[in-house]
C-alpha atoms as a PDB file:
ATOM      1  CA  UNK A   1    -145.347  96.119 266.285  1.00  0.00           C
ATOM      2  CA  UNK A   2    -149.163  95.144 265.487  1.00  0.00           C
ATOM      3  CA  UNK A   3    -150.076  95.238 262.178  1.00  0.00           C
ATOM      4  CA  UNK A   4    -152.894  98.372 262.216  1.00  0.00           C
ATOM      5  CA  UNK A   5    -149.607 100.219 264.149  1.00  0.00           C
ATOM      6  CA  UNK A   6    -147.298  99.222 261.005  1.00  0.00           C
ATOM      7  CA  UNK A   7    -149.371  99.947 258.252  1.00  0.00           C
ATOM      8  CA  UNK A   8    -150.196 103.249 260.006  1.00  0.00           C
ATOM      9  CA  UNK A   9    -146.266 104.290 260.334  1.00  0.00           C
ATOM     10  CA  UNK A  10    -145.185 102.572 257.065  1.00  0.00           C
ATOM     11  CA  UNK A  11    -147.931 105.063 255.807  1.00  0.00           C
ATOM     12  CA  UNK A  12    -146.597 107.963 257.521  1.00  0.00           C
ATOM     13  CA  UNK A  13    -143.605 107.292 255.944  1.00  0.00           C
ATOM     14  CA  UNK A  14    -144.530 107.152 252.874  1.00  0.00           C
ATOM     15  CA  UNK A  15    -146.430 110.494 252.386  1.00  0.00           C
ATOM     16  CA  UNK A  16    -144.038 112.433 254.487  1.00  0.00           C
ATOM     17  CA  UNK A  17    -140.380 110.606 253.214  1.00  0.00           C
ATOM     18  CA  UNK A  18    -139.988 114.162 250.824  1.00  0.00           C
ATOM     19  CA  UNK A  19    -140.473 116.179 253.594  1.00  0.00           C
ATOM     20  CA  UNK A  20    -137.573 118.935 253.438  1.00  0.00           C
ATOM     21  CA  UNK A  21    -137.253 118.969 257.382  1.00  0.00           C
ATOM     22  CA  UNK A  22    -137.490 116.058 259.935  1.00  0.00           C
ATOM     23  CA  UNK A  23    -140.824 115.841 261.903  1.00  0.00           C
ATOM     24  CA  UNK A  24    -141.931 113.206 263.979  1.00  0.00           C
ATOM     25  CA  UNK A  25    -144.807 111.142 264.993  1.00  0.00           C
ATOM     26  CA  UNK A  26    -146.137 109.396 268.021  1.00  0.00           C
ATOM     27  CA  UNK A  27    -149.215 106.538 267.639  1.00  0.00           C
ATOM     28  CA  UNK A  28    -151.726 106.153 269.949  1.00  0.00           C
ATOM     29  CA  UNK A  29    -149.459 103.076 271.422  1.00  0.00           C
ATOM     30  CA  UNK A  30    -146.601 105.058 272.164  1.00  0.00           C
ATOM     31  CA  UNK A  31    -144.807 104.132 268.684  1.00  0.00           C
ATOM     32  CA  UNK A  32    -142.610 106.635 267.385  1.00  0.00           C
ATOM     33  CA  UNK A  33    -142.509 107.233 263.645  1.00  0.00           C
ATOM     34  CA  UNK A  34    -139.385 110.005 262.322  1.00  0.00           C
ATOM     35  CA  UNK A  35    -139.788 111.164 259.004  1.00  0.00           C
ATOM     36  CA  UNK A  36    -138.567 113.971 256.829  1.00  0.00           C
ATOM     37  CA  UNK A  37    -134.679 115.012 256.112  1.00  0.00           C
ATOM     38  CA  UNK A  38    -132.079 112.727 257.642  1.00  0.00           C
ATOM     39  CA  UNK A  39    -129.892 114.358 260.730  1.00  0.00           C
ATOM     40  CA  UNK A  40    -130.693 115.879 264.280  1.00  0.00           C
ATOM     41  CA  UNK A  41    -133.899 115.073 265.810  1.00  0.00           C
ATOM     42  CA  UNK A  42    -137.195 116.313 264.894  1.00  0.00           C
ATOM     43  CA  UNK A  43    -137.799 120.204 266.718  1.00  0.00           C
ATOM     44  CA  UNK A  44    -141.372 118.721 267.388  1.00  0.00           C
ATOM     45  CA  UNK A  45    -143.674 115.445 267.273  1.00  0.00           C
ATOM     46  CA  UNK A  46    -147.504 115.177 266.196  1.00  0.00           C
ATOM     47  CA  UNK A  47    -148.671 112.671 268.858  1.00  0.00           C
ATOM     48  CA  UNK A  48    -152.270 110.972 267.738  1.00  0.00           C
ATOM     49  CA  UNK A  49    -153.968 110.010 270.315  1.00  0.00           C
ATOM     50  CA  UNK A  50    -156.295 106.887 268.759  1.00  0.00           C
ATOM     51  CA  UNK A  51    -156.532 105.312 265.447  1.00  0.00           C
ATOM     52  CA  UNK A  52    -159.778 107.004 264.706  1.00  0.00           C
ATOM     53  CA  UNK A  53    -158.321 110.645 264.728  1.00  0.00           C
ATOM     54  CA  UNK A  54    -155.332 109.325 262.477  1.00  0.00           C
ATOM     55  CA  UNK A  55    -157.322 108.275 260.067  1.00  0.00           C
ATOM     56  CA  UNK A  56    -159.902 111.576 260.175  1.00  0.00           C
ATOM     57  CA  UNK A  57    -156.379 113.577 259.439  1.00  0.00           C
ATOM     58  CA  UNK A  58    -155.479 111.593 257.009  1.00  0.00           C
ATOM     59  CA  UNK A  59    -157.784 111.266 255.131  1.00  0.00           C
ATOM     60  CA  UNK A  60    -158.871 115.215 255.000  1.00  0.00           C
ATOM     61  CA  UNK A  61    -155.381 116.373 256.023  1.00  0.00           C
ATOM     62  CA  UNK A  62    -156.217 120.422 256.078  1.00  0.00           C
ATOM     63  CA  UNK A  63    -155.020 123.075 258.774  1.00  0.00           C
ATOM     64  CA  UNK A  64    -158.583 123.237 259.978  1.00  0.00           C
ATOM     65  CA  UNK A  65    -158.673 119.945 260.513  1.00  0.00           C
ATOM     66  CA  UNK A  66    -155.506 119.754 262.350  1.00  0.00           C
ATOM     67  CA  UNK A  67    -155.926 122.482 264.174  1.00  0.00           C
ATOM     68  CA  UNK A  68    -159.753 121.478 264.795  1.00  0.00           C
ATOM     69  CA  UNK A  69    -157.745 118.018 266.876  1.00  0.00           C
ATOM     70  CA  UNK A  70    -155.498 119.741 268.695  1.00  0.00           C
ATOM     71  CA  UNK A  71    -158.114 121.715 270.290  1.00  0.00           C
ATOM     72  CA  UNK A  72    -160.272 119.309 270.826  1.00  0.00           C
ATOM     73  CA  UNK A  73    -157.499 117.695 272.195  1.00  0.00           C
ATOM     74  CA  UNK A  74    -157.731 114.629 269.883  1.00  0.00           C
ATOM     75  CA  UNK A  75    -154.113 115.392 268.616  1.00  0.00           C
ATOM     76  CA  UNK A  76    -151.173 117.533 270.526  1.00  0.00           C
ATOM     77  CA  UNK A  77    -147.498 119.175 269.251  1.00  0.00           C
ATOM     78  CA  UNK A  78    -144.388 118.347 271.046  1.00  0.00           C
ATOM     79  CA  UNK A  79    -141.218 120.061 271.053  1.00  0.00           C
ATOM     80  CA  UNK A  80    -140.827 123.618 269.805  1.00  0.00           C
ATOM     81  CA  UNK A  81    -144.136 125.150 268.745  1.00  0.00           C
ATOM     82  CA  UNK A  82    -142.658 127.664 266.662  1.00  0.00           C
ATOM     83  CA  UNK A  83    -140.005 124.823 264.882  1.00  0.00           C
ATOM     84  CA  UNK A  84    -143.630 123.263 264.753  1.00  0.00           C
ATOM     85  CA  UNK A  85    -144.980 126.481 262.909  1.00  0.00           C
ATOM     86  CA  UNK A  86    -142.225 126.290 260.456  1.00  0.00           C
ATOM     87  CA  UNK A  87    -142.588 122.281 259.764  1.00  0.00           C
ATOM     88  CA  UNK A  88    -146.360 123.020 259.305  1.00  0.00           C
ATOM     89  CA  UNK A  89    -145.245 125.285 256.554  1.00  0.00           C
ATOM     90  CA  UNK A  90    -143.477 122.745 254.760  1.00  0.00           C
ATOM     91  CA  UNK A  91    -145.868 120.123 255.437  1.00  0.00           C
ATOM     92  CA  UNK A  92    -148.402 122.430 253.496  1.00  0.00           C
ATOM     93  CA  UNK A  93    -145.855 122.728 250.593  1.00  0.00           C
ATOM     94  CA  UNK A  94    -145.525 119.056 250.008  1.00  0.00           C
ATOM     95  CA  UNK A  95    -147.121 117.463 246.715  1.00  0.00           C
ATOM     96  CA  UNK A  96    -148.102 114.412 247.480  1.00  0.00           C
ATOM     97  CA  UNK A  97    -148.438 112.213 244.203  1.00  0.00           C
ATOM     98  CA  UNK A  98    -151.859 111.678 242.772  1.00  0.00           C
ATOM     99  CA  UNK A  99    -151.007 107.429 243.145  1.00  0.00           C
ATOM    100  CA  UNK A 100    -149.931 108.015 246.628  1.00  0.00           C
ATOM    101  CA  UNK A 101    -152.846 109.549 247.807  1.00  0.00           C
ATOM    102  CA  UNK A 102    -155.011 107.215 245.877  1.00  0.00           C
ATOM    103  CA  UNK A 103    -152.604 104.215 247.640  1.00  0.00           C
ATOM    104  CA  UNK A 104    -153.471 106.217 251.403  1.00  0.00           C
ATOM    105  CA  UNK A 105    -157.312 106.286 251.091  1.00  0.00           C
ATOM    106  CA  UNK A 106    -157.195 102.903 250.246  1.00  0.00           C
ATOM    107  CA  UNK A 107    -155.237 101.522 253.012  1.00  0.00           C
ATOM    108  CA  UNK A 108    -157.364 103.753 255.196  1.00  0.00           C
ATOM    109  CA  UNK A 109    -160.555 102.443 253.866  1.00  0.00           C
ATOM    110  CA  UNK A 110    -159.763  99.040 254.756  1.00  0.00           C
ATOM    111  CA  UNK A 111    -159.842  98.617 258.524  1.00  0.00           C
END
């Protein structure tokens, strides 16, 4: 695995390890990334389709924004949309700490 495809999965990891349900992710290269609670697989996967979208939604990480991708078709949802709906839910839940945000606009700031 490259090293801009492994620092962008390690980083998925990282912000979405407390997620209380799995979810997955797909990189622009075809990696996968699975995240989330441990067990079956992930109802749906977030596939980005370049770097430069990945690091738009990271780094201002709202609904609009997401929902701004997929219809611009810069991003698209796998799987079950409505196991999607319910992950999204979740995913808007989750705290991320202060020093791991910090941590993700760094690494994203450095190309």
């Amino acid at each position: 695995m490259p090293d801009p495809i492994r620092s962008a999965a390690a980083l998925l990891e990282r912000i979405f390890a407390p997620l209380p349900v799995p979810l997955g992710f797909r990189l622009w290269d075809g990696t996968s990334v699975r995240v989330g609670a441990p067990g079956p697989d992930p109802p749906c996967t977030v596939v980005f389709r370049s770097p430069r979208v990945f690091r738009r939604l990271l780094r201002r990480p709202t609904p609009l924004a997401f929902g701004e991708a997929f219809v611009g078709e810069d991003i698209d949802i796998e799987g079950d949309i409505f196991a999607a709906m319910a992950v999204a839910n979740a995913v808007e839940r989750l705290r991320i700490p202060l020093r791991t945000r910090l941590a993700t606009l760094v690494r994203l700031a450095t190309p």
